[in-house]
Protein backbone atom coordinates (compact mmCIF):
# COMPACT_ATOMS: atom_id res chain seq x y z
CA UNK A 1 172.30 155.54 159.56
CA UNK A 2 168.67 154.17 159.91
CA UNK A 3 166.54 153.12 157.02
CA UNK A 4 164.29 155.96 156.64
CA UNK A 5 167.47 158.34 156.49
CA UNK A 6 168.65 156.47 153.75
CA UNK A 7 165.36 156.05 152.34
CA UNK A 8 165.91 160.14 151.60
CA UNK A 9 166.14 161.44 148.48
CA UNK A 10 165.53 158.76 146.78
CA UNK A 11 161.99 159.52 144.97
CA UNK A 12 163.53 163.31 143.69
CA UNK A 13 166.29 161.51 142.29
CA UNK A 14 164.88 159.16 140.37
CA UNK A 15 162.59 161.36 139.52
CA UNK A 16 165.14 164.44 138.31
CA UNK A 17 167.06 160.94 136.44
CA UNK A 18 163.62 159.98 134.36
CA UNK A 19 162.59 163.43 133.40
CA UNK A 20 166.63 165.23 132.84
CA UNK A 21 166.01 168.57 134.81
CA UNK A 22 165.01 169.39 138.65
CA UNK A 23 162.46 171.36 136.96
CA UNK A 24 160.71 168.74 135.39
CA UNK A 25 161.03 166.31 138.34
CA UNK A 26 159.62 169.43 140.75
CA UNK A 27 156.44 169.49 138.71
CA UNK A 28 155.64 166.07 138.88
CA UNK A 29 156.73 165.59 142.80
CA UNK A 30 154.61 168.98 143.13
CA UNK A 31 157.69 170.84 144.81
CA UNK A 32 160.13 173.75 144.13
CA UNK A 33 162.82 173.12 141.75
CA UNK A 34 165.07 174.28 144.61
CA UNK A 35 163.98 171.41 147.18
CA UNK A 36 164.28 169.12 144.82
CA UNK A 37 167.84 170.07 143.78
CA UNK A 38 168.55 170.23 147.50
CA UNK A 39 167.30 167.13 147.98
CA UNK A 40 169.56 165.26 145.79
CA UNK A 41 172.63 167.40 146.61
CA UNK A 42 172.17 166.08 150.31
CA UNK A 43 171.77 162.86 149.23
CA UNK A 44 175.18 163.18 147.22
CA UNK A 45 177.12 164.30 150.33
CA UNK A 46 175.65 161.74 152.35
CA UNK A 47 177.14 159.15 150.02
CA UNK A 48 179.91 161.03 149.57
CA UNK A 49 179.90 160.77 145.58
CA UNK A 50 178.21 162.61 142.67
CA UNK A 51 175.51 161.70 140.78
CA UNK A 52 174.70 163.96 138.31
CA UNK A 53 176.71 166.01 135.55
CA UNK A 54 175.01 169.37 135.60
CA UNK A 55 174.78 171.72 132.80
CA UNK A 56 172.49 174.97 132.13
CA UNK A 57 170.29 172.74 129.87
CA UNK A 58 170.28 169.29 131.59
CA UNK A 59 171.27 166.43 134.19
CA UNK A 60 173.56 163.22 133.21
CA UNK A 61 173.99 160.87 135.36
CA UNK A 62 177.23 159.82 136.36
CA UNK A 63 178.96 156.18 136.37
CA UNK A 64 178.02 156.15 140.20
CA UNK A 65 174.63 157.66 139.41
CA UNK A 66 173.36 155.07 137.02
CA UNK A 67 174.21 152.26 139.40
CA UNK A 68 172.57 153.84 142.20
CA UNK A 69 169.73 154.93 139.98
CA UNK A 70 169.15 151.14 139.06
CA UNK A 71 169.21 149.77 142.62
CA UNK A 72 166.22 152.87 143.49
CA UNK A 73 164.36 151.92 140.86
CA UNK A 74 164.38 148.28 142.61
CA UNK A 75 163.70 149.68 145.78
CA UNK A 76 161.07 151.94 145.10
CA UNK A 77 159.11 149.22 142.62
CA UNK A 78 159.48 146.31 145.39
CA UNK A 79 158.06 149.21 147.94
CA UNK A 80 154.79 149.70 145.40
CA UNK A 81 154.51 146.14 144.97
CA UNK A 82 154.38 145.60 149.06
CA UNK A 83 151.78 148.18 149.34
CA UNK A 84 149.54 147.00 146.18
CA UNK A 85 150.03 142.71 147.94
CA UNK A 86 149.38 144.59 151.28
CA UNK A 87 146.17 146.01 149.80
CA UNK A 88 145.13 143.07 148.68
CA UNK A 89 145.24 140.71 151.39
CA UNK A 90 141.55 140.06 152.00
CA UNK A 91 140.64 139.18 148.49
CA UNK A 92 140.07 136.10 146.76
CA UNK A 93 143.12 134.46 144.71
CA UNK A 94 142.67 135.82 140.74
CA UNK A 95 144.37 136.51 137.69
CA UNK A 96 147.19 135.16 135.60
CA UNK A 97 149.27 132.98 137.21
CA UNK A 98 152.54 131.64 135.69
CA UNK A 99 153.36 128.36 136.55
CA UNK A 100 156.37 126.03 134.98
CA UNK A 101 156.86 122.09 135.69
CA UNK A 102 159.07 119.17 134.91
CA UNK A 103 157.30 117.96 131.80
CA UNK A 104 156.10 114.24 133.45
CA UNK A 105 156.15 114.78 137.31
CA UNK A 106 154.07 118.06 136.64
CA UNK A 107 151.47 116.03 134.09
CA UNK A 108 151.04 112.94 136.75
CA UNK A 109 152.03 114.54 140.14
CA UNK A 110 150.85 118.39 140.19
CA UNK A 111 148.36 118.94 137.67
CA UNK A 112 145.68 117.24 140.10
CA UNK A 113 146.80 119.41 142.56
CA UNK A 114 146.03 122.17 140.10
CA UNK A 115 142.64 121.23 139.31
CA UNK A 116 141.45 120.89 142.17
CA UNK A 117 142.61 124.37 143.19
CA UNK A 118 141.19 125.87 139.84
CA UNK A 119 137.76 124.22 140.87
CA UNK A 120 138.40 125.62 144.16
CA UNK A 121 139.07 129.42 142.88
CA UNK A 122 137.23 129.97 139.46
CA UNK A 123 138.53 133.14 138.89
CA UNK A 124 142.34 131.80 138.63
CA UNK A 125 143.85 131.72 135.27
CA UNK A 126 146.65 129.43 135.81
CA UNK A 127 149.45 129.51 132.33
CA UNK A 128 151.10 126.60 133.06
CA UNK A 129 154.33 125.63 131.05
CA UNK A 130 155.93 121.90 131.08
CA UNK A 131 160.14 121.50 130.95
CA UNK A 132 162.71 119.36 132.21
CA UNK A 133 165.51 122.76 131.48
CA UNK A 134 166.55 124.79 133.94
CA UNK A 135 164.36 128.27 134.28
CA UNK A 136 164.86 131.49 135.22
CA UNK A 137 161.59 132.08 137.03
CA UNK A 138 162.74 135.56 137.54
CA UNK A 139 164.04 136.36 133.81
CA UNK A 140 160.89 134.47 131.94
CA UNK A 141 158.22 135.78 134.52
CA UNK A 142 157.25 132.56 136.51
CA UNK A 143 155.15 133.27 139.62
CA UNK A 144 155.62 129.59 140.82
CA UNK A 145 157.93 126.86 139.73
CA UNK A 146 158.57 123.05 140.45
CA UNK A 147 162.46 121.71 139.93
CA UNK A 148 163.24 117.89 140.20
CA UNK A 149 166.90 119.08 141.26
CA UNK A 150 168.76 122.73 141.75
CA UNK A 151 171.62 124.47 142.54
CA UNK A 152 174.09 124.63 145.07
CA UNK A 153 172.84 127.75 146.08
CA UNK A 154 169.15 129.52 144.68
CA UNK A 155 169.39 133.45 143.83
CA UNK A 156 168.28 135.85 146.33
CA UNK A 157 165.14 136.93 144.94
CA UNK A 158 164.52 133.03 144.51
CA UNK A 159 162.70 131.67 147.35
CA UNK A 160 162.23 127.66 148.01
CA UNK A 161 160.52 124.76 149.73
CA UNK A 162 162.63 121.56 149.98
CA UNK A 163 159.73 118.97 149.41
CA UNK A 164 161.86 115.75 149.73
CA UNK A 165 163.66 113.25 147.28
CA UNK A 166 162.42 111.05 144.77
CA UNK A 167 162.94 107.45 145.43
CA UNK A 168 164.31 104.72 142.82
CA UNK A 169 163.57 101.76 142.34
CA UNK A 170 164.07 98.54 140.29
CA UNK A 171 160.87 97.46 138.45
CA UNK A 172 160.14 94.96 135.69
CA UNK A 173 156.34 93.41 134.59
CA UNK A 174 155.50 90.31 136.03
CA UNK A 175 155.17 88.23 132.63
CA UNK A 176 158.80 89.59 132.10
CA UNK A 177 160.10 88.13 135.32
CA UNK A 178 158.30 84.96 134.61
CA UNK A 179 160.15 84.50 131.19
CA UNK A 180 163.70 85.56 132.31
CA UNK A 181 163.49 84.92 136.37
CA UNK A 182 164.30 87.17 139.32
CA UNK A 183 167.48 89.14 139.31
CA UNK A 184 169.11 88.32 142.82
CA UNK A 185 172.01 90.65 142.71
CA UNK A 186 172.69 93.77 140.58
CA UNK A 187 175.80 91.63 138.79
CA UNK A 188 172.61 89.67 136.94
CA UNK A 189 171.22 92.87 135.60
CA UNK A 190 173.67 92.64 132.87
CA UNK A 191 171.72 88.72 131.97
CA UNK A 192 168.45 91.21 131.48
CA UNK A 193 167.37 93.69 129.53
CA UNK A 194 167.55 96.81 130.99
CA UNK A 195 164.92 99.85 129.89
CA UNK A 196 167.03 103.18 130.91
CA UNK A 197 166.29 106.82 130.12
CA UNK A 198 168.01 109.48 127.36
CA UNK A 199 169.06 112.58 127.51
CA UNK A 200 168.88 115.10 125.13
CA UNK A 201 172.31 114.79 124.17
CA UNK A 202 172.43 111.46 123.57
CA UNK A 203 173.91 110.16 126.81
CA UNK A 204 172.35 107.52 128.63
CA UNK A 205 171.52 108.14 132.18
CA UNK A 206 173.59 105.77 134.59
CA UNK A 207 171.75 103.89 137.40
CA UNK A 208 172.27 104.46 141.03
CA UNK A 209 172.84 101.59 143.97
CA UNK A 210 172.58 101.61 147.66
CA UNK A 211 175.97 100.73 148.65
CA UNK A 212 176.96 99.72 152.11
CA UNK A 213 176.96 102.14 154.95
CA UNK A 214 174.67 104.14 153.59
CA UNK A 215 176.82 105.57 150.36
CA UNK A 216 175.97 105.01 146.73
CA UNK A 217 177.06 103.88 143.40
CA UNK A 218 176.28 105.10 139.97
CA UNK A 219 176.90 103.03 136.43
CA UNK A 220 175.53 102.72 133.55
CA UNK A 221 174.34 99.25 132.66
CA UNK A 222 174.23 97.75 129.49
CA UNK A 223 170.76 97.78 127.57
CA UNK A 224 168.79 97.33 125.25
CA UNK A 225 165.99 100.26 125.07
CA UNK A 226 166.82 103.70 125.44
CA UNK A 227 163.86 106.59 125.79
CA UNK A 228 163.80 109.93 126.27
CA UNK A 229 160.39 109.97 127.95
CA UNK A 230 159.66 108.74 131.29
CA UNK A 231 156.37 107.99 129.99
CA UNK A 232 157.42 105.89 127.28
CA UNK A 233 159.60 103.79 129.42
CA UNK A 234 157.70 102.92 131.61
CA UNK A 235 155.45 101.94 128.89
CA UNK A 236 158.17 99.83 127.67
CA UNK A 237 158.68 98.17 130.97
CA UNK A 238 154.61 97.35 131.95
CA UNK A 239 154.71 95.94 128.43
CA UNK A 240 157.22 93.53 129.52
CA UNK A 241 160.38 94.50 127.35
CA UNK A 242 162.66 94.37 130.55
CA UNK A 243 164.08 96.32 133.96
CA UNK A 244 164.30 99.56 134.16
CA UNK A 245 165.06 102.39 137.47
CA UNK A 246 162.43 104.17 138.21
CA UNK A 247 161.50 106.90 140.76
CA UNK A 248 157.97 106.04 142.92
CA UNK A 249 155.92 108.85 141.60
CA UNK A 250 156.05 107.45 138.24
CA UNK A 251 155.73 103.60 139.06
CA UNK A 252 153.59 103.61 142.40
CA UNK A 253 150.03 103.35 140.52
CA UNK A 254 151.32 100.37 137.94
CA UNK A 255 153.05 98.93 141.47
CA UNK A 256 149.29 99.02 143.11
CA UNK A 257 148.16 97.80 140.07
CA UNK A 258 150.10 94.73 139.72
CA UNK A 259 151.37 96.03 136.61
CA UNK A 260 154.91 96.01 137.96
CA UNK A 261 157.00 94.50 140.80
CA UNK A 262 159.85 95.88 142.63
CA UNK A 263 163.05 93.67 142.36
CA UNK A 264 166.38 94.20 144.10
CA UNK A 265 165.08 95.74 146.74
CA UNK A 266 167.59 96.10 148.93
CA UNK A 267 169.78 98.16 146.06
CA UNK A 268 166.95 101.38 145.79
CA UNK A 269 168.30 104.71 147.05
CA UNK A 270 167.34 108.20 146.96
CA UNK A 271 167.41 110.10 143.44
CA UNK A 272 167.19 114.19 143.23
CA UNK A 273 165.56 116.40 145.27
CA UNK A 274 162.23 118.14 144.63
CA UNK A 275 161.69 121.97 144.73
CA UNK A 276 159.13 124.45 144.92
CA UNK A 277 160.44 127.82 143.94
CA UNK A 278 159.03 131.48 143.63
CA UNK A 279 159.67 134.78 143.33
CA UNK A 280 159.87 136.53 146.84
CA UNK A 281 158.79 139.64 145.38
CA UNK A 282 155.00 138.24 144.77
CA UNK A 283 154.67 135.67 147.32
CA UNK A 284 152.46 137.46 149.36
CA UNK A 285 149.54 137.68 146.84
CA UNK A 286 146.56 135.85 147.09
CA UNK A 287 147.00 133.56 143.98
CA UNK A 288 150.86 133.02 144.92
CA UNK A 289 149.89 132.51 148.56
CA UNK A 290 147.30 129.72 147.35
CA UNK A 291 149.38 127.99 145.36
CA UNK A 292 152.26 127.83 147.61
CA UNK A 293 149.94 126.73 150.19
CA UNK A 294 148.39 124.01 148.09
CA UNK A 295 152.12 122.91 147.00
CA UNK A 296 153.31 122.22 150.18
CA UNK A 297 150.74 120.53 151.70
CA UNK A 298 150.26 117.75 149.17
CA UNK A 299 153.34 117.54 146.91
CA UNK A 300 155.33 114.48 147.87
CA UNK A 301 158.49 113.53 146.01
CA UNK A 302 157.75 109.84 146.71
């Protein structure tokens, strides 16, 4: 069966579902009563179940109906939505745009990127959220999302943009360093005083070491400061209170600084993976399109 067949029958039904009578549907579809009622039994036989209770008075839908009524309603939306992004291809990004972030990557990695495209397209209203949780762009209404991290496998009417993987690295301030030496190997991290991160439960985050051949080892080190802001630790560490892991995008301007030197080297790895995600269903208008555009052209993990 091609698409268009089964594409048949699908506006009187919903239709005949939303307003409970052929009759009603008819007026609104500006037909007979009787082609709309033969409409939808056609569509019945050709999928072979029924989808309506019929009485004198009114239509029910049936167990089968309502599932099939749900999955129109889909197609038929999606279809308007196509047309309307179709429509609009020619005009300048606008409008409300939601947007959600890790809370400190997005601050120091994307908002730049988002200023500059706001200054680019003054007529873009940009809400822009900030969380380290895991969103349902879909279920809260996000146009756009960035995701240090993700699933096995996204949702189908996710859509995403592997951008790379962080990098971590070993840091410390160099008037630390000069009061309690160089660590040589990652056995003398545990002479330091290491700086890790928080979660929200309470756990402390382990650290990860390249490992030879290429694999990796995680372990949490003993320390002495614990945050729950990647801010504030590397506050704590370019203050000089001790070591800490840290990906690039947070530490590369206090690195180029001099604020901070890399130690043990030869032990940094690669952390998560970064993400751009969208909904598929809207990322063909302008102000999507822009964004998405801007995102993966300039968002780097490292």
């Amino acid at each position: 069966m091609s698409s268009a067949e089964s594409l048949k029958g699908i506006t009187p039904f919903v239709y005949a579902a939303d307003a409970g009578s052929f009759a009603s549907a008819a007026e609104r579809l500006n037909l007979t009563s009787s082609a709309v009622s033969k409409s939808v039994a056609r569509l019945e036989e050709r999928l072979g179940v029924r989808l309506f209770e019929r009485t004198t008075r009114s239509l029910a839908l049936t167990d089968a109906g309502s599932a099939f009524y749900e999955t129109c309603v889909r197609i038929l939306r999606e279809l308007a939505e196509a047309e309307a992004v179709l429509a609009a291809q020619k005009l300048e990004p606008m409008g409300r745009i939601r947007i959600d972030l890790p809370a400190t990557f997005g601050r120091l990695a994307v908002m730049p990127l988002l200023t500059r495209l706001c200054e680019q397209y003054p007529n873009l209203r940009p809400h822009v959220t900030f969380t380290d949780r895991f969103v349902d762009i879909v279920e809260e209404g996000v146009d756009v999302a960035v995701r240090i991290g993700g699933p096995s496998e996204w949702p189908a009417l996710v859509a995403h943009h592997y951008v790379g993987n962080e990098r971590l690295i070993f840091c410390a301030s160099p008037g630390y360093l000069e009061r309690r030496g160089l660590p040589m190997t990652t056995g003398a991290l545990g002479e330091h005083d290491c700086v890790c991160y928080g979660k929200p439960d309470g756990a402390v985050s382990s650290w990860t070491f390249a490992s030879e051949g290429g694999g990796v080892a995680k372990r949490t080190v003993p320390h002495r400061l614990v945050f729950g802001d990647a801010e504030a630790q590397l506050a704590a560490v370019v203050a000089g209170l001790g070591i800490a892991q840290l990906a690039t995008w947070l530490a590369n301007d206090k690195l180029s600084r001099g604020q901070l030197v890399e130690v043990l080297a030869d032990f940094a790895t690669d952390g998560l993976p970064l993400f751009v995600i969208w909904q598929r269903a809207r990322q063909l208008t302008p102000k999507v399109g822009a964004l998405l555009e801007t995102l993966r052209a300039s968002l780097t993990a490292r």
